[in-house]
Each structure stands twice: as structure tokens, then as C-alpha cells.
PDB file of N, CA and C in Angstrom:
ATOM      1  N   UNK A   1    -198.826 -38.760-132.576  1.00  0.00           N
ATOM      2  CA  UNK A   1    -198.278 -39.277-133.807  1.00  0.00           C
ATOM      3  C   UNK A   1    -198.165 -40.800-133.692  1.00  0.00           C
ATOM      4  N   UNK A   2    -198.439 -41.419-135.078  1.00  0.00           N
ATOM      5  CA  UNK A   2    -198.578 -43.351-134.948  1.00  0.00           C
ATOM      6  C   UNK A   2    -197.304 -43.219-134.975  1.00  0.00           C
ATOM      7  N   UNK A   3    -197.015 -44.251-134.287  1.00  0.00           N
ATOM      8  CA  UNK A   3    -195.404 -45.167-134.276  1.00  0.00           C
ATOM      9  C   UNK A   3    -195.072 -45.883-135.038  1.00  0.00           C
ATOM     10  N   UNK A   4    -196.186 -46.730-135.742  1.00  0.00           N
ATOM     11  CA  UNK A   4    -196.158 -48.012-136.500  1.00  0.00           C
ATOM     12  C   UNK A   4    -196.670 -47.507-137.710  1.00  0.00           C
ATOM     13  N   UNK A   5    -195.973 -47.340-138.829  1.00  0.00           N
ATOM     14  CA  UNK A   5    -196.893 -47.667-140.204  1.00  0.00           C
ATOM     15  C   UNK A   5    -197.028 -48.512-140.953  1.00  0.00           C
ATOM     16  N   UNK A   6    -197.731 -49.462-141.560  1.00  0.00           N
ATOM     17  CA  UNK A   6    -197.748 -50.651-142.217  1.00  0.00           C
ATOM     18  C   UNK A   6    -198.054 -50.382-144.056  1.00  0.00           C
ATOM     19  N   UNK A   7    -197.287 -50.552-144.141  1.00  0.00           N
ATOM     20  CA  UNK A   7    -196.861 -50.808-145.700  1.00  0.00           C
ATOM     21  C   UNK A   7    -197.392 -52.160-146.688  1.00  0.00           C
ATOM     22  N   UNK A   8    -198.300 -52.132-147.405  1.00  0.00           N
ATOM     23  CA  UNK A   8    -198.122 -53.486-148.543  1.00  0.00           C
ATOM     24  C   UNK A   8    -198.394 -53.754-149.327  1.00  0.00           C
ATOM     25  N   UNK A   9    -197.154 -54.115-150.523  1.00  0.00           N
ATOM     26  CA  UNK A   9    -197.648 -53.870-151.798  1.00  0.00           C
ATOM     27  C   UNK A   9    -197.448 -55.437-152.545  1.00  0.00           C
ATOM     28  N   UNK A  10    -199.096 -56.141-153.205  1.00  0.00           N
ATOM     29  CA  UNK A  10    -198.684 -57.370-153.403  1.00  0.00           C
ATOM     30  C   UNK A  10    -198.321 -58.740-152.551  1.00  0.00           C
ATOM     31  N   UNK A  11    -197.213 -59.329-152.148  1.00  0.00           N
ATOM     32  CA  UNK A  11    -197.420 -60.042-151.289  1.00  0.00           C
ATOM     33  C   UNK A  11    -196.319 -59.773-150.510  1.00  0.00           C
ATOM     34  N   UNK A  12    -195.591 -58.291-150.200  1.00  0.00           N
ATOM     35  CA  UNK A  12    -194.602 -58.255-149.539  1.00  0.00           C
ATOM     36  C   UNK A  12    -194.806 -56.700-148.079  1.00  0.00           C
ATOM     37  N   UNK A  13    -194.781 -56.723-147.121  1.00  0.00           N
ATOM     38  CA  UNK A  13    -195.253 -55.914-145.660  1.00  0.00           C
ATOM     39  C   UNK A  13    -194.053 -55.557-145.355  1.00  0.00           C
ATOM     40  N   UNK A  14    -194.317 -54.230-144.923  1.00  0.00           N
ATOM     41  CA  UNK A  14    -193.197 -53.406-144.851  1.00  0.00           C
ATOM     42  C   UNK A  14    -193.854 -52.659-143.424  1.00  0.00           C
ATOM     43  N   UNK A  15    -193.190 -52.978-141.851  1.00  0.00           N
ATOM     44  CA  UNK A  15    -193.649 -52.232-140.701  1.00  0.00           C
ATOM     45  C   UNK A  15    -192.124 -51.230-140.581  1.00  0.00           C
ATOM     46  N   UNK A  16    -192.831 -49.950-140.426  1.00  0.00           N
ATOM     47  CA  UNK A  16    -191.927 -48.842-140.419  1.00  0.00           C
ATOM     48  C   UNK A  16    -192.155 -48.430-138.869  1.00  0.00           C
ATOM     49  N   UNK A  17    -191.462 -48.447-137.579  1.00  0.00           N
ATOM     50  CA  UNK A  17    -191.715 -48.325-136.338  1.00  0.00           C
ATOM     51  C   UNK A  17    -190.593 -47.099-136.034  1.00  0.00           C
ATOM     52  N   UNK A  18    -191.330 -46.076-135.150  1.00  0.00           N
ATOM     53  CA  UNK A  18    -190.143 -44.981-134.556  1.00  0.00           C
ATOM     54  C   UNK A  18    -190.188 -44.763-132.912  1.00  0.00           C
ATOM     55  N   UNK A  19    -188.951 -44.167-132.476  1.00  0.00           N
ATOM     56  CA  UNK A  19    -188.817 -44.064-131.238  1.00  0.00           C
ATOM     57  C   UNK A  19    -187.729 -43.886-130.833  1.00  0.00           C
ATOM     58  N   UNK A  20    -187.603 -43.128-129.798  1.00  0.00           N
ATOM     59  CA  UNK A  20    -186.714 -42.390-129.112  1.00  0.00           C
ATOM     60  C   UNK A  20    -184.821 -43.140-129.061  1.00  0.00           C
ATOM     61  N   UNK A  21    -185.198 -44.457-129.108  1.00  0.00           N
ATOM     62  CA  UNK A  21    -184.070 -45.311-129.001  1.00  0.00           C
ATOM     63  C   UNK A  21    -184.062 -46.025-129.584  1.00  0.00           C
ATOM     64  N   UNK A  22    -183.409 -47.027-130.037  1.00  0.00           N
ATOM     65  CA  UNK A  22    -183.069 -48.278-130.906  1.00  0.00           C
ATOM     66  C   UNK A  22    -183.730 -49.634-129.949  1.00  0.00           C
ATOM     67  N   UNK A  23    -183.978 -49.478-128.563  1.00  0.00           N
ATOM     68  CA  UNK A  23    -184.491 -50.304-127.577  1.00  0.00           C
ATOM     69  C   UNK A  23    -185.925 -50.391-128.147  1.00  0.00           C
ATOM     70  N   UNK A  24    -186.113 -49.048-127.323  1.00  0.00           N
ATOM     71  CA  UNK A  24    -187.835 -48.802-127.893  1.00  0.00           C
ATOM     72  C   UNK A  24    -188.143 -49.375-128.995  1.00  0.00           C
ATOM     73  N   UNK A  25    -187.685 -48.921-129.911  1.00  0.00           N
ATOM     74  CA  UNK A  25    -187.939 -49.402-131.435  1.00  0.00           C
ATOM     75  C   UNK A  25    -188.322 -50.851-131.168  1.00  0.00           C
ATOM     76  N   UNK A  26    -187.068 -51.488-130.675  1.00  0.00           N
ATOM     77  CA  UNK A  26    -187.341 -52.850-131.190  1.00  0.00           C
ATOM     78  C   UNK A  26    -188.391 -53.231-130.002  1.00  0.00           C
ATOM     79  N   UNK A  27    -188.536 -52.906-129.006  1.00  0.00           N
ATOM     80  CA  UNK A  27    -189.938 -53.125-128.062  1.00  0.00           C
ATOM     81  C   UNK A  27    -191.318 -52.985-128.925  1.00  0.00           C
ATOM     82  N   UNK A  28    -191.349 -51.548-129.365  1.00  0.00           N
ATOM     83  CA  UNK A  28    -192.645 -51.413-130.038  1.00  0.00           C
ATOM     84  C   UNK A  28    -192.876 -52.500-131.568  1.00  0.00           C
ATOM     85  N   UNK A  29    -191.694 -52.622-131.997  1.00  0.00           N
ATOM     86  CA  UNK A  29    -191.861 -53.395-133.301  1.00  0.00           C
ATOM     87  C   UNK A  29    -192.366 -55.096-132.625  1.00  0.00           C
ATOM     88  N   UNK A  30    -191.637 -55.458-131.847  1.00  0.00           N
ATOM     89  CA  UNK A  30    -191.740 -56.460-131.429  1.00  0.00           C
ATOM     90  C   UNK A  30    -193.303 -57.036-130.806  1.00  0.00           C
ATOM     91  N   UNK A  31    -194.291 -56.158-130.513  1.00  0.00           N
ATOM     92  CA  UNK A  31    -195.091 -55.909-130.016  1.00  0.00           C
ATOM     93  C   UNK A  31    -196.122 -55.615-131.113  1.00  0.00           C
ATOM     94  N   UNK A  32    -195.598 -54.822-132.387  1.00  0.00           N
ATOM     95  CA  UNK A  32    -196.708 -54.929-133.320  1.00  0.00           C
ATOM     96  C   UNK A  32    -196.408 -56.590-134.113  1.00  0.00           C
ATOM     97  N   UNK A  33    -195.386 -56.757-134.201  1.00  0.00           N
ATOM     98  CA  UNK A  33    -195.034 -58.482-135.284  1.00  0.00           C
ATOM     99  C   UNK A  33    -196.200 -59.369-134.295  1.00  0.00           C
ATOM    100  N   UNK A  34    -195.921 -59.403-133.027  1.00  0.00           N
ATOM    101  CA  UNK A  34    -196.597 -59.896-131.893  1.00  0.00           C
ATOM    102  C   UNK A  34    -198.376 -60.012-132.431  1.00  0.00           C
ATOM    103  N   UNK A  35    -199.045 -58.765-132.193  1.00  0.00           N
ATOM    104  CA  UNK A  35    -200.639 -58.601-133.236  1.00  0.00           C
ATOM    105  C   UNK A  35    -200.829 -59.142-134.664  1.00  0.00           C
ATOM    106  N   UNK A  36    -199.427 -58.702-135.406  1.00  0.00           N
ATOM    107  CA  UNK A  36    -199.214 -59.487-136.867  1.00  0.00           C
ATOM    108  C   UNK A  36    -199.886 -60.588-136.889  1.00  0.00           C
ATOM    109  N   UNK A  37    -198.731 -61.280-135.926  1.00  0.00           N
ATOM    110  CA  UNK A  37    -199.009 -63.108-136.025  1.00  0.00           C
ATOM    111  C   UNK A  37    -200.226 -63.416-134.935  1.00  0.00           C
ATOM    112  N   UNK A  38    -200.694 -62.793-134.064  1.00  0.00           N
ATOM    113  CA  UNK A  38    -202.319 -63.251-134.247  1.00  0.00           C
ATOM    114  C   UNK A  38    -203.448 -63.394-134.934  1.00  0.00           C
ATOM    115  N   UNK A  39    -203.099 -62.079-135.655  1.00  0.00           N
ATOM    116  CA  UNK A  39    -203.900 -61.702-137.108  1.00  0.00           C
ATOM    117  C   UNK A  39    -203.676 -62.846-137.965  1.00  0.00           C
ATOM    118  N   UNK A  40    -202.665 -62.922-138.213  1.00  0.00           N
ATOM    119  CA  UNK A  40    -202.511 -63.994-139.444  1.00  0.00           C
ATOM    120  C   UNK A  40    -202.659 -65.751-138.878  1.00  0.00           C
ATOM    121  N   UNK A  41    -202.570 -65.781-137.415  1.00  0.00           N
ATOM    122  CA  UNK A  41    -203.192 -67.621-137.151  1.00  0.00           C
ATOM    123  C   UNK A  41    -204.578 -67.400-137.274  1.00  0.00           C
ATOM    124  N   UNK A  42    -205.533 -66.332-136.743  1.00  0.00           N
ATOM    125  CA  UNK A  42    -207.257 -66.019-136.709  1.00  0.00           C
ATOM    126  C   UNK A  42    -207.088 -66.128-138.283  1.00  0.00           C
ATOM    127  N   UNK A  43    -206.558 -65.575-139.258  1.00  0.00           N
ATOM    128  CA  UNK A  43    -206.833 -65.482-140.873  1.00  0.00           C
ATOM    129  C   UNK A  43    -206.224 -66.681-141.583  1.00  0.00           C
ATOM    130  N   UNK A  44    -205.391 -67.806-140.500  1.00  0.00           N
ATOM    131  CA  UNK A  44    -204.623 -68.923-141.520  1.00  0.00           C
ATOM    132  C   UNK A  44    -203.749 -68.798-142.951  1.00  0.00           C
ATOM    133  N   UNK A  45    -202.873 -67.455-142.503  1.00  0.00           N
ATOM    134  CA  UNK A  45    -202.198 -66.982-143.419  1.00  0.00           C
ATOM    135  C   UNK A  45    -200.563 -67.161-142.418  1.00  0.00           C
ATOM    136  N   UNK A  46    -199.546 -68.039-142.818  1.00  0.00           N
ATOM    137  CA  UNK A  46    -198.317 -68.231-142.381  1.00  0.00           C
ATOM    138  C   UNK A  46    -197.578 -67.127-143.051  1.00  0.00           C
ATOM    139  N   UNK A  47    -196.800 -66.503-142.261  1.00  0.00           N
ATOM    140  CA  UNK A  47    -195.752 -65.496-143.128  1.00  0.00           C
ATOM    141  C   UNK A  47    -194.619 -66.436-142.531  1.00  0.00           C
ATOM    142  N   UNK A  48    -193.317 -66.556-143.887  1.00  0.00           N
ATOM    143  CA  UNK A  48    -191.929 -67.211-143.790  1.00  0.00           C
ATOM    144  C   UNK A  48    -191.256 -66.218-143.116  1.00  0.00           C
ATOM    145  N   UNK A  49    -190.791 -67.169-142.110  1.00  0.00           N
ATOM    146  CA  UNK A  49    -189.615 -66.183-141.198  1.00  0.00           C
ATOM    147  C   UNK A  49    -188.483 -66.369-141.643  1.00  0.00           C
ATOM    148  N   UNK A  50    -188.484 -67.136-142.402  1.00  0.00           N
ATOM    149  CA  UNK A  50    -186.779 -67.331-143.062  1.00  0.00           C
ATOM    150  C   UNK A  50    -186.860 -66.290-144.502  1.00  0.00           C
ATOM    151  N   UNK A  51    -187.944 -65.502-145.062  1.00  0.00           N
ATOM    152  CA  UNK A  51    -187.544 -64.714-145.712  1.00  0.00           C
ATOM    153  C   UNK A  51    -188.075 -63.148-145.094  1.00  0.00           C
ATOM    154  N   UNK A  52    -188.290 -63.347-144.263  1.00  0.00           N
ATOM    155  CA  UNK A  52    -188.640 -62.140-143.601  1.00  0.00           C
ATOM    156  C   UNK A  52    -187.472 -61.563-142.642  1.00  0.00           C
ATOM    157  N   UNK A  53    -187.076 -60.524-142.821  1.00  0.00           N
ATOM    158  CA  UNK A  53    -185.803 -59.608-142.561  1.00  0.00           C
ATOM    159  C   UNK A  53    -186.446 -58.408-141.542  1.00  0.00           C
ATOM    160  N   UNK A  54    -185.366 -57.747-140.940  1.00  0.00           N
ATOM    161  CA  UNK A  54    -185.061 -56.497-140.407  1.00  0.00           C
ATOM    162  C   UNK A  54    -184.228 -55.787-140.603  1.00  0.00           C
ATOM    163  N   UNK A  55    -184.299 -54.426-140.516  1.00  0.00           N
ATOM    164  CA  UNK A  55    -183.614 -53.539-141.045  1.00  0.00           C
ATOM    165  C   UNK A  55    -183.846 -51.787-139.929  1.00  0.00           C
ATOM    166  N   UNK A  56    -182.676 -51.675-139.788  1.00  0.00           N
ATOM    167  CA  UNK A  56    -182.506 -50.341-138.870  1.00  0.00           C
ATOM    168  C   UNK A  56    -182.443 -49.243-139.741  1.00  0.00           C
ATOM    169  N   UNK A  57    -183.104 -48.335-139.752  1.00  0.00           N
ATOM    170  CA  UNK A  57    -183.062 -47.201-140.948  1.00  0.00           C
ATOM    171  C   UNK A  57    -183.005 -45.902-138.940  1.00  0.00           C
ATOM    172  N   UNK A  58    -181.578 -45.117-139.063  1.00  0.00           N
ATOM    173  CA  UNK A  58    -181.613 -44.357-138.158  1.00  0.00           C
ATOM    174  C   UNK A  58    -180.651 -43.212-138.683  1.00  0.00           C
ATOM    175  N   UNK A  59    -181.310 -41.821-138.123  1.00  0.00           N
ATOM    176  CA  UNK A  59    -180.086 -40.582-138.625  1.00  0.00           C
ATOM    177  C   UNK A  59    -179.297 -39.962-137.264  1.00  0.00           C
ATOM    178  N   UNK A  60    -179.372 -41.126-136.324  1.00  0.00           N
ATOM    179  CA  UNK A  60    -178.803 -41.005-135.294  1.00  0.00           C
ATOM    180  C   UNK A  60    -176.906 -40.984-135.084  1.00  0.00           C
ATOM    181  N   UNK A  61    -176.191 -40.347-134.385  1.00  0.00           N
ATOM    182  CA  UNK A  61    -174.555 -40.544-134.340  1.00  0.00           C
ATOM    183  C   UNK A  61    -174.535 -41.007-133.506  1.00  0.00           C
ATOM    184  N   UNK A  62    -175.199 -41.196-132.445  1.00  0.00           N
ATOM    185  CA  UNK A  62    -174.651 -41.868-130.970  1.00  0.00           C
ATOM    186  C   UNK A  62    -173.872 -42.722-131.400  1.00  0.00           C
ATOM    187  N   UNK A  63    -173.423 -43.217-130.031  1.00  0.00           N
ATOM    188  CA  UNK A  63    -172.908 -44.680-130.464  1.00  0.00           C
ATOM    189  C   UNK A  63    -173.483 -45.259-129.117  1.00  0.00           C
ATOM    190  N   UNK A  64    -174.297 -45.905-130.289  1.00  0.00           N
ATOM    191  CA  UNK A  64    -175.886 -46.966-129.500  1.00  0.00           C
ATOM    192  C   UNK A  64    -175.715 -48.140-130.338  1.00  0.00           C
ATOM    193  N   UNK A  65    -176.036 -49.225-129.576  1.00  0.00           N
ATOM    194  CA  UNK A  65    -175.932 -50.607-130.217  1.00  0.00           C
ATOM    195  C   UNK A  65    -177.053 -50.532-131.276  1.00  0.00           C
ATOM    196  N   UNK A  66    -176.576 -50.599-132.029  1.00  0.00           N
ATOM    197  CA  UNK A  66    -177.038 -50.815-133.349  1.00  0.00           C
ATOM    198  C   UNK A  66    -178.148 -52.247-133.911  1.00  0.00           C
ATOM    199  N   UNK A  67    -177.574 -53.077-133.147  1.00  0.00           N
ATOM    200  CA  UNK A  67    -178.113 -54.325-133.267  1.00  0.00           C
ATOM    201  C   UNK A  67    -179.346 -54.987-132.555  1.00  0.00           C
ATOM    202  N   UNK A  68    -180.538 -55.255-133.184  1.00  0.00           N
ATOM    203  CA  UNK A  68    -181.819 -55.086-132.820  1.00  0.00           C
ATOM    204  C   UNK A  68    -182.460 -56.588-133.373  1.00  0.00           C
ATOM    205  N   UNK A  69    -183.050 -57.127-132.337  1.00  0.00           N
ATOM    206  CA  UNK A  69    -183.638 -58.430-132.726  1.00  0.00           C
ATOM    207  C   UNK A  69    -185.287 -58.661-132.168  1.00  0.00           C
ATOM    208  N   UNK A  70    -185.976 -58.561-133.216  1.00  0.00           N
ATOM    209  CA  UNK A  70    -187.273 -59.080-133.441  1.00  0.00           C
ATOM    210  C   UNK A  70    -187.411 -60.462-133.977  1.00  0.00           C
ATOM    211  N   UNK A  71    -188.715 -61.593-133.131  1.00  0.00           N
ATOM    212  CA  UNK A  71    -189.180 -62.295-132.987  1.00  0.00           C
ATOM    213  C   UNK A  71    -190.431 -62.203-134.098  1.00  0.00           C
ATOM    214  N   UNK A  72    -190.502 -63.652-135.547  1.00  0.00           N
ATOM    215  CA  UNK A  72    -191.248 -63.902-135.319  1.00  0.00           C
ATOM    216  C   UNK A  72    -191.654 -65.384-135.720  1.00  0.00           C
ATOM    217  N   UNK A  73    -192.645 -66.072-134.952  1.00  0.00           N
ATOM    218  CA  UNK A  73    -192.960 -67.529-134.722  1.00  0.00           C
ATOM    219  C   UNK A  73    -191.871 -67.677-133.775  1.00  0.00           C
ATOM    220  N   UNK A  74    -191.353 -66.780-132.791  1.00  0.00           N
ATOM    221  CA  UNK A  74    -190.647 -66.785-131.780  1.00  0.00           C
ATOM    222  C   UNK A  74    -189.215 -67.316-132.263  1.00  0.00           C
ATOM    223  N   UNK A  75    -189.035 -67.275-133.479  1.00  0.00           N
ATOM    224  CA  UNK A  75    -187.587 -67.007-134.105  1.00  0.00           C
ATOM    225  C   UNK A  75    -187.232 -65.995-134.330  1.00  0.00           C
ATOM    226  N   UNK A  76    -185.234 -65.597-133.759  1.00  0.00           N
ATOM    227  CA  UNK A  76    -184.925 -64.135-134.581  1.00  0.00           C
ATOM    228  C   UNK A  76    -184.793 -64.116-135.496  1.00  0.00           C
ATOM    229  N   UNK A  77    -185.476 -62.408-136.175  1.00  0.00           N
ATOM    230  CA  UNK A  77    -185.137 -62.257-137.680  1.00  0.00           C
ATOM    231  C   UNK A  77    -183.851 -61.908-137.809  1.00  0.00           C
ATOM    232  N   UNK A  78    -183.618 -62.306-139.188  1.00  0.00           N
ATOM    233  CA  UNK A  78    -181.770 -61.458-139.489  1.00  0.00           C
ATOM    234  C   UNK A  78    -182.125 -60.256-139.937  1.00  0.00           C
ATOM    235  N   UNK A  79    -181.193 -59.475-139.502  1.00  0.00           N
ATOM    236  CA  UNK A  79    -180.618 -58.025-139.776  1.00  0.00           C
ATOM    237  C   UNK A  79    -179.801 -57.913-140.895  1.00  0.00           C
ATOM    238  N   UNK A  80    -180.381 -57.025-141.843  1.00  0.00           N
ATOM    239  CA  UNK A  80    -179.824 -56.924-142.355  1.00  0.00           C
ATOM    240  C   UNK A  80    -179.549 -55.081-142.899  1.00  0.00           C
ATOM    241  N   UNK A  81    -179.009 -54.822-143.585  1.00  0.00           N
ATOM    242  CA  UNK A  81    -178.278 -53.500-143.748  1.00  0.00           C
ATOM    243  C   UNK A  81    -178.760 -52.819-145.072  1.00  0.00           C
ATOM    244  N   UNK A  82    -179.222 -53.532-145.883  1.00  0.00           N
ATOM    245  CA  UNK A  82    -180.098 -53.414-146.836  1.00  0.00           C
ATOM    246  C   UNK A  82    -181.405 -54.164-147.790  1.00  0.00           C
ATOM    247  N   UNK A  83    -182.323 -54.003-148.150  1.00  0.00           N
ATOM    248  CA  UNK A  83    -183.186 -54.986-148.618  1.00  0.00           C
ATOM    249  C   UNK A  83    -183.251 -54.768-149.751  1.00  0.00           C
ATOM    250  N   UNK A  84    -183.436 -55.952-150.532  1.00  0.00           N
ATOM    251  CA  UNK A  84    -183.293 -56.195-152.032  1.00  0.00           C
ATOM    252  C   UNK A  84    -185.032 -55.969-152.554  1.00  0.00           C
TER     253      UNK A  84
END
């Protein structure tokens, strides 16, 4: 089963990443944004990291740190709890 699905409608990308932990997650996500932004310096297409967000979608109870930070242009994104 893919881990990563990529979403995009218009001019807005939506990476949907799964995995066992909230770690993982953000390893594997971090790792596809990572290919993203090669893709897009080879294509000379900049994506804004100041409007580009993260978001934890989990049906998990643990109590697991919740808080997950992806890189990109080697800045963290903000977290946020819902997207507009």
C-alpha cells in the first residue's frame, strides 16, 4: 500500500502521508516535501513556505506527541489544526 498520496486541485497540493506513528509520518512526509522541492528547482516553480501549512489528521488515543514539524526550503512549516 502507497504511503504518500498527492492531491491537486488548481494551484493548491495536498500530500496525504500514513504510518504507524506520528514520527514516521513526519519522516516519510519529510522525505517526500524533500523530492517536492527538487522537482520544483529542476521545473523553476517556487512553492511559498509561508503559506504552506501542516496538518495532523489521526484516529489515534494514545497519548503521543502530537506535534510534528516538516521542512520546507529548510524552514518549519506551521501546524495547524485546521485548513481553510
Amino acid at each position: 500500500m502507497a504511503r504518500t498520496k498527492v492531491v491537486v486541485y488548481a494551484d493548491d497540493l495536498l500530500i496525504a502521508t500514513r504510518g504507524d506513528s506520528v514520527r514516521v509520518v513526519e519522516n516519510y512526509a519529510n522525505v517526500e516535501l524533500s523530492k517536492i522541492e527538487g522537482w520544483s528547482r529542476r521545473n523553476k516553480i517556487k512553492f511559498n513556505d509561508k503559506k504552506s501549512k501542516v496538518m495532523l489528521v489521526t484516529r489515534r488515543k494514545q497519548k503521543e506527541d502530537k506535534n510534528i514539524t516538516l521542512y520546507l526550503h529548510s524552514k518549519p512549516l506551521e501546524q495547524v489544526r485546521q485548513m481553510k
